[in-house]
N, C-alpha and C. Protein backbone atom coordinates (compact mmCIF):
# COMPACT_ATOMS: atom_id res chain seq x y z
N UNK A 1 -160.81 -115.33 177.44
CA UNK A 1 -161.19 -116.15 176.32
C UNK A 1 -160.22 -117.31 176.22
N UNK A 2 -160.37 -118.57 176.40
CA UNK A 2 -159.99 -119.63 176.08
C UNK A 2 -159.35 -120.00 174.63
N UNK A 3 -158.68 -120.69 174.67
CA UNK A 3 -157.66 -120.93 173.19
C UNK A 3 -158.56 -121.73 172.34
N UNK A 4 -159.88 -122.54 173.01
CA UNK A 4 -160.51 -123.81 172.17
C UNK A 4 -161.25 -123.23 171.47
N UNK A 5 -161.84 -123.34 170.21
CA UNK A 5 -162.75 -122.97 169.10
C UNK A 5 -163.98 -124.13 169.42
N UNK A 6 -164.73 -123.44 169.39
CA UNK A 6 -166.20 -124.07 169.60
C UNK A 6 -166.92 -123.83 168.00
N UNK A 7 -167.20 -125.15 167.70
CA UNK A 7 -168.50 -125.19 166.08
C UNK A 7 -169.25 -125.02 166.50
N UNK A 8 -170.42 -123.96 166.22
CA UNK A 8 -171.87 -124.31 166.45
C UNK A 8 -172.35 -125.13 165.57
N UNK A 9 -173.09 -126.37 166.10
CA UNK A 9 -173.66 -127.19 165.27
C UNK A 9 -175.03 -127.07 165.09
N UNK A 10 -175.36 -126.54 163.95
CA UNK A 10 -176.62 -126.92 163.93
C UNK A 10 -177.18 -127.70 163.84
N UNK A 11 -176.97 -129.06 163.43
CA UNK A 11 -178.02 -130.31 163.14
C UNK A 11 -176.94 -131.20 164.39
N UNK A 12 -177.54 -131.92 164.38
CA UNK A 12 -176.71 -133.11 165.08
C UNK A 12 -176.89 -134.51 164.06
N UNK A 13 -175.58 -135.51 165.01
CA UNK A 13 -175.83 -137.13 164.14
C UNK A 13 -177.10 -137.46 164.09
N UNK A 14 -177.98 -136.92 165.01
CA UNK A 14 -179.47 -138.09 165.51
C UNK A 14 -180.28 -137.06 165.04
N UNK A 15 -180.09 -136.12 163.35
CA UNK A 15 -181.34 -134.92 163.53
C UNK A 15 -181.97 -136.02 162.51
N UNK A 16 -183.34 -135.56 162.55
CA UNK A 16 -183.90 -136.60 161.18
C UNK A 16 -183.84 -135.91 159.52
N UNK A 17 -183.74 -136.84 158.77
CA UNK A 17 -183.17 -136.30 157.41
C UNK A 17 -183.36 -135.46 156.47
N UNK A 18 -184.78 -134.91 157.20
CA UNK A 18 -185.42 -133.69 156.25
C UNK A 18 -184.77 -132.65 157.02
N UNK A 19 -184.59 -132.39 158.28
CA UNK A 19 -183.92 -131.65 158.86
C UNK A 19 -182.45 -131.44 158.13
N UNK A 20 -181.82 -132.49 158.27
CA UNK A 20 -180.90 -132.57 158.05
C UNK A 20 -180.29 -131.73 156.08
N UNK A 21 -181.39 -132.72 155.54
CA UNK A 21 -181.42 -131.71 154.17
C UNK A 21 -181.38 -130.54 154.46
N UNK A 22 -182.51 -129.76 155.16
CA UNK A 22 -182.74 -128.25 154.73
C UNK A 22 -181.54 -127.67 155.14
N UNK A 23 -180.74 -127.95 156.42
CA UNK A 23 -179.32 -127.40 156.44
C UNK A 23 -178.90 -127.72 155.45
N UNK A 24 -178.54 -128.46 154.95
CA UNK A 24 -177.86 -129.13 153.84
C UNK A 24 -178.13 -127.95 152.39
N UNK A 25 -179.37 -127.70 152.90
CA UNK A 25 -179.72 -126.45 151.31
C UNK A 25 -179.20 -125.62 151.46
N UNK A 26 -179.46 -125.24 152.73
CA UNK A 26 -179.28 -123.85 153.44
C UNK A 26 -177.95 -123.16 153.13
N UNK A 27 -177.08 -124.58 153.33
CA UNK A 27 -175.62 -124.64 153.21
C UNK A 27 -175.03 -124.44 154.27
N UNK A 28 -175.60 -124.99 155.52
CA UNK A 28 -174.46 -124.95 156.17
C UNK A 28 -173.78 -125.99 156.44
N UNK A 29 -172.82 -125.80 157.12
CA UNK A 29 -171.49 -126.63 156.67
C UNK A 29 -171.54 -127.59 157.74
N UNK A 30 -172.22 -127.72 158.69
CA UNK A 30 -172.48 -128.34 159.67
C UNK A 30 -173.12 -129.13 158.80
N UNK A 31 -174.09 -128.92 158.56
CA UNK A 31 -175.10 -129.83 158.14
C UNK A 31 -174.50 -131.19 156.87
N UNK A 32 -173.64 -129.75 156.13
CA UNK A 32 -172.57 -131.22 155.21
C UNK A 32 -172.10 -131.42 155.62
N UNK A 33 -171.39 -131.70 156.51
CA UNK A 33 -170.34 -132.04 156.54
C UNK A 33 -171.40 -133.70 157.42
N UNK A 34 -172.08 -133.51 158.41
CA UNK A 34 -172.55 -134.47 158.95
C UNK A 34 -173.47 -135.35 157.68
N UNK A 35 -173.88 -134.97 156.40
CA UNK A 35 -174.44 -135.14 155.38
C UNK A 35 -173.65 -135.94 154.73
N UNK A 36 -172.28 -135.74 154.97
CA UNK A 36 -171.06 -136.17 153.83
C UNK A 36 -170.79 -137.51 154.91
N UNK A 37 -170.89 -137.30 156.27
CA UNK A 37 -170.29 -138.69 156.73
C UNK A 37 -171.30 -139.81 157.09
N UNK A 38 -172.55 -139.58 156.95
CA UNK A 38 -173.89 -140.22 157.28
C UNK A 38 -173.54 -140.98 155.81
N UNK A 39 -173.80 -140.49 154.38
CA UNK A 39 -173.72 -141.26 153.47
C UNK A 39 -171.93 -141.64 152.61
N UNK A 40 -170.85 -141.47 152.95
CA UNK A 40 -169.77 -141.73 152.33
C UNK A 40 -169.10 -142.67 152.25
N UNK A 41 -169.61 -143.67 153.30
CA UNK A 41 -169.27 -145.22 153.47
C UNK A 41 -170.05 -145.99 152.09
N UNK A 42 -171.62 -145.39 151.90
CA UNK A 42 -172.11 -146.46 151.26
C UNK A 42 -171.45 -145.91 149.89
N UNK A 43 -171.25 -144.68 149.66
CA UNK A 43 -170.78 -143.75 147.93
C UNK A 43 -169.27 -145.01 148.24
N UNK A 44 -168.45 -145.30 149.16
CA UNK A 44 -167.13 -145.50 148.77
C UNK A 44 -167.32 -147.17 148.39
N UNK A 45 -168.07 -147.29 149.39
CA UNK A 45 -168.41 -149.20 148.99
C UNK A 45 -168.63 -149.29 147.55
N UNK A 46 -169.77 -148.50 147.38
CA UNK A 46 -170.57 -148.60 145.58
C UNK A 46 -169.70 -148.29 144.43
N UNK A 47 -168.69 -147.31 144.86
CA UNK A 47 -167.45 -146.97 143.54
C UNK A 47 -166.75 -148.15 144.08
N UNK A 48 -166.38 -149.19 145.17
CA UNK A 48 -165.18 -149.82 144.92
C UNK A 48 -165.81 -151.17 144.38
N UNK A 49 -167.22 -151.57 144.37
CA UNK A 49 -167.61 -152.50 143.78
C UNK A 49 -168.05 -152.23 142.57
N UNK A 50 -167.76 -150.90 141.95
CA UNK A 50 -168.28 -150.78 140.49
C UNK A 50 -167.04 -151.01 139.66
N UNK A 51 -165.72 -150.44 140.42
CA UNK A 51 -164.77 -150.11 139.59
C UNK A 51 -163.56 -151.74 140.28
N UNK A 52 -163.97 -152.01 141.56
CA UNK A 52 -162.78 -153.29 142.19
C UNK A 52 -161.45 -152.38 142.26
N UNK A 53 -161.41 -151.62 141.95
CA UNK A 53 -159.66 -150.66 142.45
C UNK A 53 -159.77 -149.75 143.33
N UNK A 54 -158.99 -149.85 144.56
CA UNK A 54 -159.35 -148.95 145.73
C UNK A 54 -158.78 -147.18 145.64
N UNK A 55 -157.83 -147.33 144.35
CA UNK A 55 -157.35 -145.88 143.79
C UNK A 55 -158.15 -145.11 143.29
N UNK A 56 -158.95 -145.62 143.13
CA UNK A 56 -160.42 -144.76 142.88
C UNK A 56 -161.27 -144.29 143.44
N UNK A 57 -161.39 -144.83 144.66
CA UNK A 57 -162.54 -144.04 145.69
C UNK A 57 -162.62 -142.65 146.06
N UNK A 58 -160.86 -142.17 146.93
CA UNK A 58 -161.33 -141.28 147.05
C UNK A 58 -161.56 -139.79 146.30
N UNK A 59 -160.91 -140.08 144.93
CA UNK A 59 -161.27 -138.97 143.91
C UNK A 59 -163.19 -139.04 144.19
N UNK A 60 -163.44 -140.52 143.69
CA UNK A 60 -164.48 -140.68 143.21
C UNK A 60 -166.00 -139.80 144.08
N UNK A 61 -165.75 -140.59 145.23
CA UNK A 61 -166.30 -140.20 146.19
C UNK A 61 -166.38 -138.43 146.58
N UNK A 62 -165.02 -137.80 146.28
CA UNK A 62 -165.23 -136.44 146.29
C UNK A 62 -166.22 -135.82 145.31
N UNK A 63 -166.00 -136.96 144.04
CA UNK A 63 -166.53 -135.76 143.08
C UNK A 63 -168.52 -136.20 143.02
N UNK A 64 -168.28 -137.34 143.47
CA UNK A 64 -169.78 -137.75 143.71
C UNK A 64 -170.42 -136.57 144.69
N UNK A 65 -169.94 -135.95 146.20
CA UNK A 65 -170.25 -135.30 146.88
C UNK A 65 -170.38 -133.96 146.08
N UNK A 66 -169.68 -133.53 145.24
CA UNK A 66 -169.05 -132.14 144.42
C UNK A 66 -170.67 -131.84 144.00
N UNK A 67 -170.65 -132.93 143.11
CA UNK A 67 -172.33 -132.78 142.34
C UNK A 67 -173.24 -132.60 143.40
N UNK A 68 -173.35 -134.28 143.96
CA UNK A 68 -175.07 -133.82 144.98
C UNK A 68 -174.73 -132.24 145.46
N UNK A 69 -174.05 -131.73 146.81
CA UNK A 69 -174.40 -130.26 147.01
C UNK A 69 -174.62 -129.42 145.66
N UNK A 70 -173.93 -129.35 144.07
CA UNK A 70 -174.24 -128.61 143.57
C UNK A 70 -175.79 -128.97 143.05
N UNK A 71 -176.09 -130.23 142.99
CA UNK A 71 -177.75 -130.56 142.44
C UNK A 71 -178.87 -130.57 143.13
N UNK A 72 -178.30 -130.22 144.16
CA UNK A 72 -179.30 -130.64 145.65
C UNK A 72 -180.37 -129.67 145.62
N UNK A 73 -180.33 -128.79 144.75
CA UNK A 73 -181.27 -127.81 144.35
C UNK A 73 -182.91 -128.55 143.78
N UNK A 74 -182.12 -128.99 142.69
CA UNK A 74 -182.80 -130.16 141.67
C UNK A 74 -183.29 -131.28 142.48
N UNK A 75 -182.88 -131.70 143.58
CA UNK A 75 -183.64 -133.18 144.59
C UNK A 75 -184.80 -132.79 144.85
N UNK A 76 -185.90 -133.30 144.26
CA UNK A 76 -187.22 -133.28 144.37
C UNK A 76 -188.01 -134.09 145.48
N UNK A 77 -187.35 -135.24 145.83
CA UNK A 77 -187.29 -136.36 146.85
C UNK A 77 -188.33 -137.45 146.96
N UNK A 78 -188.46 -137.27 145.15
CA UNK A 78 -188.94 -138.30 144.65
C UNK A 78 -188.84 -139.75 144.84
N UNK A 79 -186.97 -139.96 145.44
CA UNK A 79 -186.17 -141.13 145.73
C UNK A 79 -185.80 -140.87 147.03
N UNK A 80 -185.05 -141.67 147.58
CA UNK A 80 -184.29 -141.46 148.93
C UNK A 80 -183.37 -140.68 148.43
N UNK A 81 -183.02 -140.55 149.55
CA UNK A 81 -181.49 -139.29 149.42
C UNK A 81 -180.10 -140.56 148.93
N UNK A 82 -180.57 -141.99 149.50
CA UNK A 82 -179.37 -142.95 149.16
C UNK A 82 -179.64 -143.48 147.80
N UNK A 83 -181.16 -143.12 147.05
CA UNK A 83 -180.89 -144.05 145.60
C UNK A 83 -180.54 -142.86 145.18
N UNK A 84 -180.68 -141.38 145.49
CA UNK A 84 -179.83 -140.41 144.76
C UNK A 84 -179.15 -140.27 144.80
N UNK A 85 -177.91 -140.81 145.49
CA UNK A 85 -176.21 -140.61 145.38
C UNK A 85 -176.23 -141.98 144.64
N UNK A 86 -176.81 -142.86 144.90
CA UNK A 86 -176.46 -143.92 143.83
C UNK A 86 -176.35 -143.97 142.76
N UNK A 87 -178.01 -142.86 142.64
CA UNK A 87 -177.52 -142.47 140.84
C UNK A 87 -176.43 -141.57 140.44
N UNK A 88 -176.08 -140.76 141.14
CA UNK A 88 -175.10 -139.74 141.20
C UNK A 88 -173.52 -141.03 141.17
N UNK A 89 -173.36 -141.36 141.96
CA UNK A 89 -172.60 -142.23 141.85
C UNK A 89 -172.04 -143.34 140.47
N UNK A 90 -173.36 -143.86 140.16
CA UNK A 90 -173.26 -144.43 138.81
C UNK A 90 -172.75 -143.72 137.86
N UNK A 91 -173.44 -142.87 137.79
CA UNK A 91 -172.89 -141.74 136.36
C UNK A 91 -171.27 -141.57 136.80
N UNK A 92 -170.95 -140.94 137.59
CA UNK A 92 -169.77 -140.48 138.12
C UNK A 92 -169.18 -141.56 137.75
N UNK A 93 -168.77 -142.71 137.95
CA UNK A 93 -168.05 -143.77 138.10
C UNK A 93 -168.07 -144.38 135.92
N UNK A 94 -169.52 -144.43 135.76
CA UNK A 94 -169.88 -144.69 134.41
C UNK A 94 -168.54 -143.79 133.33
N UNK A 95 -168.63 -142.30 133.82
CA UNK A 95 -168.37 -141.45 133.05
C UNK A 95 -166.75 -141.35 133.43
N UNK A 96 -166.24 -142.09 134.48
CA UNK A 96 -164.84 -142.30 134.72
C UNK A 96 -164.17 -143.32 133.63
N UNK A 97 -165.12 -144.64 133.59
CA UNK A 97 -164.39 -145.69 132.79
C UNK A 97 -164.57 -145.53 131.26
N UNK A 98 -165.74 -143.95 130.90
CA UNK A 98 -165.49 -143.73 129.59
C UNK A 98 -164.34 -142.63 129.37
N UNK A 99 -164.03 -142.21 130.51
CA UNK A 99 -162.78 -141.22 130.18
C UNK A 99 -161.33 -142.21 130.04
N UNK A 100 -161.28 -142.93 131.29
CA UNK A 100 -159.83 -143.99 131.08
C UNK A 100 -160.06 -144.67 129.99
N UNK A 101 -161.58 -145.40 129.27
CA UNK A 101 -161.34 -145.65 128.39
C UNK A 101 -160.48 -145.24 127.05
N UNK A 102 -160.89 -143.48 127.03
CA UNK A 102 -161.13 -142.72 126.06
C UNK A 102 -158.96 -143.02 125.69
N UNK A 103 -158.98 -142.09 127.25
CA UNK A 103 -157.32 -141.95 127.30
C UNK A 103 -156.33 -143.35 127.10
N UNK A 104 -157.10 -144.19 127.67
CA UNK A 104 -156.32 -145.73 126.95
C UNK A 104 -155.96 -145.57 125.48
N UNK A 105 -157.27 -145.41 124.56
CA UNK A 105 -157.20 -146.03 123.47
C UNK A 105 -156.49 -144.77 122.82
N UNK A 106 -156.59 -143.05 123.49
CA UNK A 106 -155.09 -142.47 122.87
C UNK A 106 -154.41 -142.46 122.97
N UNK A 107 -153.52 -142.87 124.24
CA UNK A 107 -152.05 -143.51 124.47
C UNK A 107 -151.58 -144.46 123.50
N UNK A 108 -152.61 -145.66 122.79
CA UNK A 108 -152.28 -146.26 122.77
C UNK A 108 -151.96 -146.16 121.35
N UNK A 109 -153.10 -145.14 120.16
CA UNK A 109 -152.74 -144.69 119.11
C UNK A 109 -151.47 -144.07 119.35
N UNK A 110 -151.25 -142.98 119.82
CA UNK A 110 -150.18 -141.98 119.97
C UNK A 110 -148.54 -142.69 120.13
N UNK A 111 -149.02 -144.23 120.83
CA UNK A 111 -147.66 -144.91 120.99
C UNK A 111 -147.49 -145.48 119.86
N UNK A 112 -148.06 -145.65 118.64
CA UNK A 112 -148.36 -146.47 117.70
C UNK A 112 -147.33 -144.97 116.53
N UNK A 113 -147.63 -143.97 116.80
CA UNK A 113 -147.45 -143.06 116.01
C UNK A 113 -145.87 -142.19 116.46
N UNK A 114 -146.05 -142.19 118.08
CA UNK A 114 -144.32 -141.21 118.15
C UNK A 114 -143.21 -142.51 118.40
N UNK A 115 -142.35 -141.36 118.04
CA UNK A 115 -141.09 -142.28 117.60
C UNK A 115 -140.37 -142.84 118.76
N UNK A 116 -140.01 -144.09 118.73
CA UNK A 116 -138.80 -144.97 119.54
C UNK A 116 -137.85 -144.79 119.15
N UNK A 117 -136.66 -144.96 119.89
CA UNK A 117 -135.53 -144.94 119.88
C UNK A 117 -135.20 -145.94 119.18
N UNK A 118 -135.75 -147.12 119.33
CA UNK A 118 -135.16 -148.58 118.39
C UNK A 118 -135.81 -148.82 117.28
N UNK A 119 -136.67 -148.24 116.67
CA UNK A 119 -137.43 -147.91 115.13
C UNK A 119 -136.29 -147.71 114.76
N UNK A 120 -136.05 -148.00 113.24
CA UNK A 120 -135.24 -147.98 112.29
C UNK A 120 -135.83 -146.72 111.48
N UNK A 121 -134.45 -145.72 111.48
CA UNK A 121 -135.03 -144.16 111.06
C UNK A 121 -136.32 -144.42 110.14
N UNK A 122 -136.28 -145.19 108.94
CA UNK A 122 -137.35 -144.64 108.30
C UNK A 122 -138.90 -145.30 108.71
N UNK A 123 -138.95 -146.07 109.85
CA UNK A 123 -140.12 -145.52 110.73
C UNK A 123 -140.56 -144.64 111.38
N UNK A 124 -139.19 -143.82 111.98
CA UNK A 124 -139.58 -142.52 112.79
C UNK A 124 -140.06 -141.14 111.63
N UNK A 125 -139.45 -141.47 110.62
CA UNK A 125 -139.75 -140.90 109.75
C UNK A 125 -141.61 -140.60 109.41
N UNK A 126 -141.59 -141.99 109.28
CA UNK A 126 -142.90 -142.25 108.64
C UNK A 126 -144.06 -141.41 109.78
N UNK A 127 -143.43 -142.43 111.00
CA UNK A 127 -144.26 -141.66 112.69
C UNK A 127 -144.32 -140.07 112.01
N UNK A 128 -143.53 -139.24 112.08
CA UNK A 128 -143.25 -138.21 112.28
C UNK A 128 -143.83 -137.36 110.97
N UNK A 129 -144.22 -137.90 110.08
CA UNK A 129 -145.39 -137.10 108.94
C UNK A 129 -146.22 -137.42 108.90
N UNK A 130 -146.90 -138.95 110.00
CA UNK A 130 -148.49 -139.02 110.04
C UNK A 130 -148.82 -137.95 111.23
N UNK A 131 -147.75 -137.82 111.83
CA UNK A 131 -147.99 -136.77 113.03
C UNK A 131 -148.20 -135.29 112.46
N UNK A 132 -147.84 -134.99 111.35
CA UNK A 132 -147.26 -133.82 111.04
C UNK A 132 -148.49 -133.66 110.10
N UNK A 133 -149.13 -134.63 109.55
CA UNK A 133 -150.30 -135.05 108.38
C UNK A 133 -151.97 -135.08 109.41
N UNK A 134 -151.55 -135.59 110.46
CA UNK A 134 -152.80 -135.00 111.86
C UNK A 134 -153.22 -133.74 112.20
N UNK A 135 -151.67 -133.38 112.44
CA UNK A 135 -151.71 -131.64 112.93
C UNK A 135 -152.38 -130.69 111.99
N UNK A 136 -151.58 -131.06 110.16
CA UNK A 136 -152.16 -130.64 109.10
C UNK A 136 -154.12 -130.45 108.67
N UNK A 137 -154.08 -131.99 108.98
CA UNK A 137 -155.16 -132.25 109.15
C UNK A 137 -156.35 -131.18 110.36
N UNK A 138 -156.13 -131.36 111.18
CA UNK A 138 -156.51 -130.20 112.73
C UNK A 138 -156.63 -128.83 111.98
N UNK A 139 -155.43 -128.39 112.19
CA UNK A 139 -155.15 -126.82 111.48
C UNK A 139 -156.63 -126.62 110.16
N UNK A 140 -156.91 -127.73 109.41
CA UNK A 140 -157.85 -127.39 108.34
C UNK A 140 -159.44 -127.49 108.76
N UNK A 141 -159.45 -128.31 110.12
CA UNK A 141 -160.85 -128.26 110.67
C UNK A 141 -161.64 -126.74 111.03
N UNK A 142 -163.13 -125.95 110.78
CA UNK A 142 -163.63 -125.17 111.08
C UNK A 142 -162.97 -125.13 112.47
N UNK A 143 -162.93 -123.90 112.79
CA UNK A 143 -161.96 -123.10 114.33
C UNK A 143 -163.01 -123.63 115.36
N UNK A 144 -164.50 -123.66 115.54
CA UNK A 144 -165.59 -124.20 116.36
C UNK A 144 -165.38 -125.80 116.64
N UNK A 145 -165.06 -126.29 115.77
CA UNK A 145 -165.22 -127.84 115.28
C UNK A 145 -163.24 -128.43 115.87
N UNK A 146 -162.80 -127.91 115.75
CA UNK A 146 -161.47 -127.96 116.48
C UNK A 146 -161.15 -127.69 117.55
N UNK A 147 -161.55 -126.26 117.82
CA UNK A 147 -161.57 -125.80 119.73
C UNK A 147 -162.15 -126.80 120.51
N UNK A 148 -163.10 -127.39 120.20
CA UNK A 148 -163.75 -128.72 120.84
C UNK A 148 -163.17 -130.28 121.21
N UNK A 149 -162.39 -130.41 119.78
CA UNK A 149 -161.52 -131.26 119.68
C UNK A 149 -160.45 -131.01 120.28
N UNK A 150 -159.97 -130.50 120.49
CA UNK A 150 -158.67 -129.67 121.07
C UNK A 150 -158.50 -129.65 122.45
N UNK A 151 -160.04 -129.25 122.88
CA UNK A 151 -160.36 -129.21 124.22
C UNK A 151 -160.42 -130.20 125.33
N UNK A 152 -161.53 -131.45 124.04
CA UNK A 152 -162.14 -132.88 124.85
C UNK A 152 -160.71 -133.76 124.88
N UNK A 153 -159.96 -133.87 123.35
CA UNK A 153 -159.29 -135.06 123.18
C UNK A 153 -158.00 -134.70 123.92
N UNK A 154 -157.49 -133.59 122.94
CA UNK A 154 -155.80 -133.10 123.48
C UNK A 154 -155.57 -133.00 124.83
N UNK A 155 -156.20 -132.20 125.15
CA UNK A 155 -156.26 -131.17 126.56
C UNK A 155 -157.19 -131.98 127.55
N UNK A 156 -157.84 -132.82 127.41
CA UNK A 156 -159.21 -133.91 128.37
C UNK A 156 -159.64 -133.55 129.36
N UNK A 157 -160.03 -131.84 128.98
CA UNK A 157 -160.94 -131.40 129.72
C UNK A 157 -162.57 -132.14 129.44
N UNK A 158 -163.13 -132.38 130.58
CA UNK A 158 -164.44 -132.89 130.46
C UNK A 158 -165.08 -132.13 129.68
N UNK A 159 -166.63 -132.48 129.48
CA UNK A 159 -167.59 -131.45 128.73
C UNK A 159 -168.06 -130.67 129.37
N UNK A 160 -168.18 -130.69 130.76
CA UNK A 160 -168.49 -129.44 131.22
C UNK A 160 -167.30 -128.19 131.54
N UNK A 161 -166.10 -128.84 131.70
CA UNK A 161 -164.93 -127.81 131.55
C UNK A 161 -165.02 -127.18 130.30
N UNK A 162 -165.08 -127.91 128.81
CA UNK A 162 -165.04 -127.61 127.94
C UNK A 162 -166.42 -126.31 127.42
N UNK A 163 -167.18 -126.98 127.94
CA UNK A 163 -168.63 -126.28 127.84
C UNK A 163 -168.36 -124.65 128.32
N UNK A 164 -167.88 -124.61 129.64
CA UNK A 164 -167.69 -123.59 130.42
C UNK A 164 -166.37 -122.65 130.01
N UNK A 165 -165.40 -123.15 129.46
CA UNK A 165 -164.46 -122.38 128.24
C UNK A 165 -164.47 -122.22 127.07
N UNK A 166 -165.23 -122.73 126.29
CA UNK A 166 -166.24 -122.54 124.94
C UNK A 166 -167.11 -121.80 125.13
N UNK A 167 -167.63 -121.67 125.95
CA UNK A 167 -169.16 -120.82 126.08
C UNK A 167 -170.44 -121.03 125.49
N UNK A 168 -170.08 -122.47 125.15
CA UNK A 168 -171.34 -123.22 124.71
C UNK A 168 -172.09 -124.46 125.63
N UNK A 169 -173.18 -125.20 125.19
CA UNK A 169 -173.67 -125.57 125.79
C UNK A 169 -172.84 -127.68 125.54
N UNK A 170 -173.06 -128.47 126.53
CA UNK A 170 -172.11 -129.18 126.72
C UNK A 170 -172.88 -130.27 125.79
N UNK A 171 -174.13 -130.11 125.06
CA UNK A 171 -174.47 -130.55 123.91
C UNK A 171 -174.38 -130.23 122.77
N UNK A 172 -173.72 -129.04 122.68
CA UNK A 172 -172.56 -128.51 121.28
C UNK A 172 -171.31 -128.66 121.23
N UNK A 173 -171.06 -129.06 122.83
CA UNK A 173 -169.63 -129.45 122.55
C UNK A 173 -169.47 -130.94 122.22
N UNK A 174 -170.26 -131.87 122.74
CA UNK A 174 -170.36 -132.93 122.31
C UNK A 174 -170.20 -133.49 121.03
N UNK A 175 -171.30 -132.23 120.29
CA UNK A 175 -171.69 -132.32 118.91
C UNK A 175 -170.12 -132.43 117.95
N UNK A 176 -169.57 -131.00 118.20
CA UNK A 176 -168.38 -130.19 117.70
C UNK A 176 -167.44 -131.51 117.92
N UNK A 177 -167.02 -131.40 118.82
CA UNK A 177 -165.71 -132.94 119.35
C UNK A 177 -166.24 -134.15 118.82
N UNK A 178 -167.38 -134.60 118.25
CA UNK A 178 -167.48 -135.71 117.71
C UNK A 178 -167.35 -135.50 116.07
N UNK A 179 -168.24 -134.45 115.67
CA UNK A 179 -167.99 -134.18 114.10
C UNK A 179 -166.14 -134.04 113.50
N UNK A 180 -165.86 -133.17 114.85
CA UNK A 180 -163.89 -133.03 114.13
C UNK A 180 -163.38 -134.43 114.60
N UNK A 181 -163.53 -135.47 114.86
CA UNK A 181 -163.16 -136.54 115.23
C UNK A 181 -163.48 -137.11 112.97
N UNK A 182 -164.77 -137.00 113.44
CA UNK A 182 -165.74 -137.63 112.03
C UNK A 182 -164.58 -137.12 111.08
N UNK A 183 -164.64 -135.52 110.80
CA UNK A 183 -163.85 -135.21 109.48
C UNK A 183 -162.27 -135.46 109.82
N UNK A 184 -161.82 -136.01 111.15
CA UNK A 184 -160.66 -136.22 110.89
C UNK A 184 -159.76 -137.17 110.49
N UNK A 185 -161.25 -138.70 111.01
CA UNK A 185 -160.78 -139.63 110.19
C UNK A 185 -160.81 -139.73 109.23
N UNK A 186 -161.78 -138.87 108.23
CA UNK A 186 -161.94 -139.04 106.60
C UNK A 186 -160.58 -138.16 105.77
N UNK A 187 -160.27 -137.25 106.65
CA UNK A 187 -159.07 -136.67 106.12
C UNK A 187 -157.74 -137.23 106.26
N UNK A 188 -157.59 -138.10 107.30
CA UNK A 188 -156.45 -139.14 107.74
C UNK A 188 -156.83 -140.39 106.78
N UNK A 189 -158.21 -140.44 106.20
CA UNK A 189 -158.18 -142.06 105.23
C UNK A 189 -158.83 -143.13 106.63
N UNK A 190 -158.62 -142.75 107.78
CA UNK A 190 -158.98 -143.98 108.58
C UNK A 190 -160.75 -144.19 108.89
N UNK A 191 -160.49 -145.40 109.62
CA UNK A 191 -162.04 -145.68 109.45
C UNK A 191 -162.73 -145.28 111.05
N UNK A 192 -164.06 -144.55 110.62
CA UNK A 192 -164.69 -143.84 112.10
C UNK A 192 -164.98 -145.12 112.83
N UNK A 193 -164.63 -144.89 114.02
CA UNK A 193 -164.65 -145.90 115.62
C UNK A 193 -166.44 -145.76 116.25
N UNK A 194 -166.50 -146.23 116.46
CA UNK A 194 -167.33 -146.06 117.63
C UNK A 194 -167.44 -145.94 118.38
């Protein structure tokens, strides 16, 4: 027996694409893997012209691939297999610049609120009981309506992480993380964002 490892391939570069799918269902790994390099040029082009930053692709691109095999169930093939990673793609990329959004604009509260070193004590002060007047605030939200909040904002687990450690559905968690947002600005006095 020879030292070289031989793949059996089942599909090849030149199989045609329905072929190529049904491995692809089947799951074998041959089949993605030749699945993943047939379309990953156009997924990396489309995230770097959606987003223009090349630090993004290759998360992006993984997690674009992550979905299609898990949805590939759901491909009806209504579309091409390329406007369906496109759409797959969009969302993915869509739902990236609402997360950096998200985390921008709490860095940017949170820097507004913890204390500097060059604040004059009775700002850190002040920082340090709207912080303490938040938490207060939290602690009094329904335990459902907080775990959510807790989950999406603090912790920025997505909604389907969140969904899947809640044990609810990722349109109750939605619900939940937006309402304790709602009662938390009315209990902080501030005004709800959009």
């Amino acid at each position: 027996m020879s030292g070289t490892l031989t793949w059996p391939m089942a599909v090849t570069l030149d199989a045609d694409p329905a072929a190529l799918l049904a491995g692809v269902r089947r799951g074998d790994a041959a089949a993605q893997a030749e699945f993943f390099e047939r379309h990953k040029d156009a997924v990396a082009r489309q995230v770097m012209r959606m987003t223009g930053d090349a630090s993004w692709v290759d998360d992006m691109v993984q997690d674009v691939f992550v979905a299609a095999f898990a949805g590939l169930s759901s491909f009806r093939g209504d579309a091409s297999v390329a406007t369906w990673l496109h759409r797959i793609t969009m969302n993915k990329v869509r739902n990236a610049w609402d997360a950096h959004r998200r985390r921008a604009a709490r860095e940017a509260r949170v820097a507004v609120a913890e204390p500097v070193d060059h604040h004059p004590p009775d700002e850190e002060v002040a920082a340090q009981q709207q912080l303490a007047k938040f938490y207060a605030a939290l602690g009094e939200l329904p335990p459902t309506y907080r775990d959510a909040f807790v989950c999406r904002v603090i912790e920025e687990l997505s909604l389907e992480e969140t969904s899947e450690a809640l044990g609810v559905a990722v349109s109750t968690v939605s619900y939940r993380a937006r309402r304790a947002e709602v009662l938390l600005h009315e209990a902080l006095g501030l005004e709800v964002g959009r």
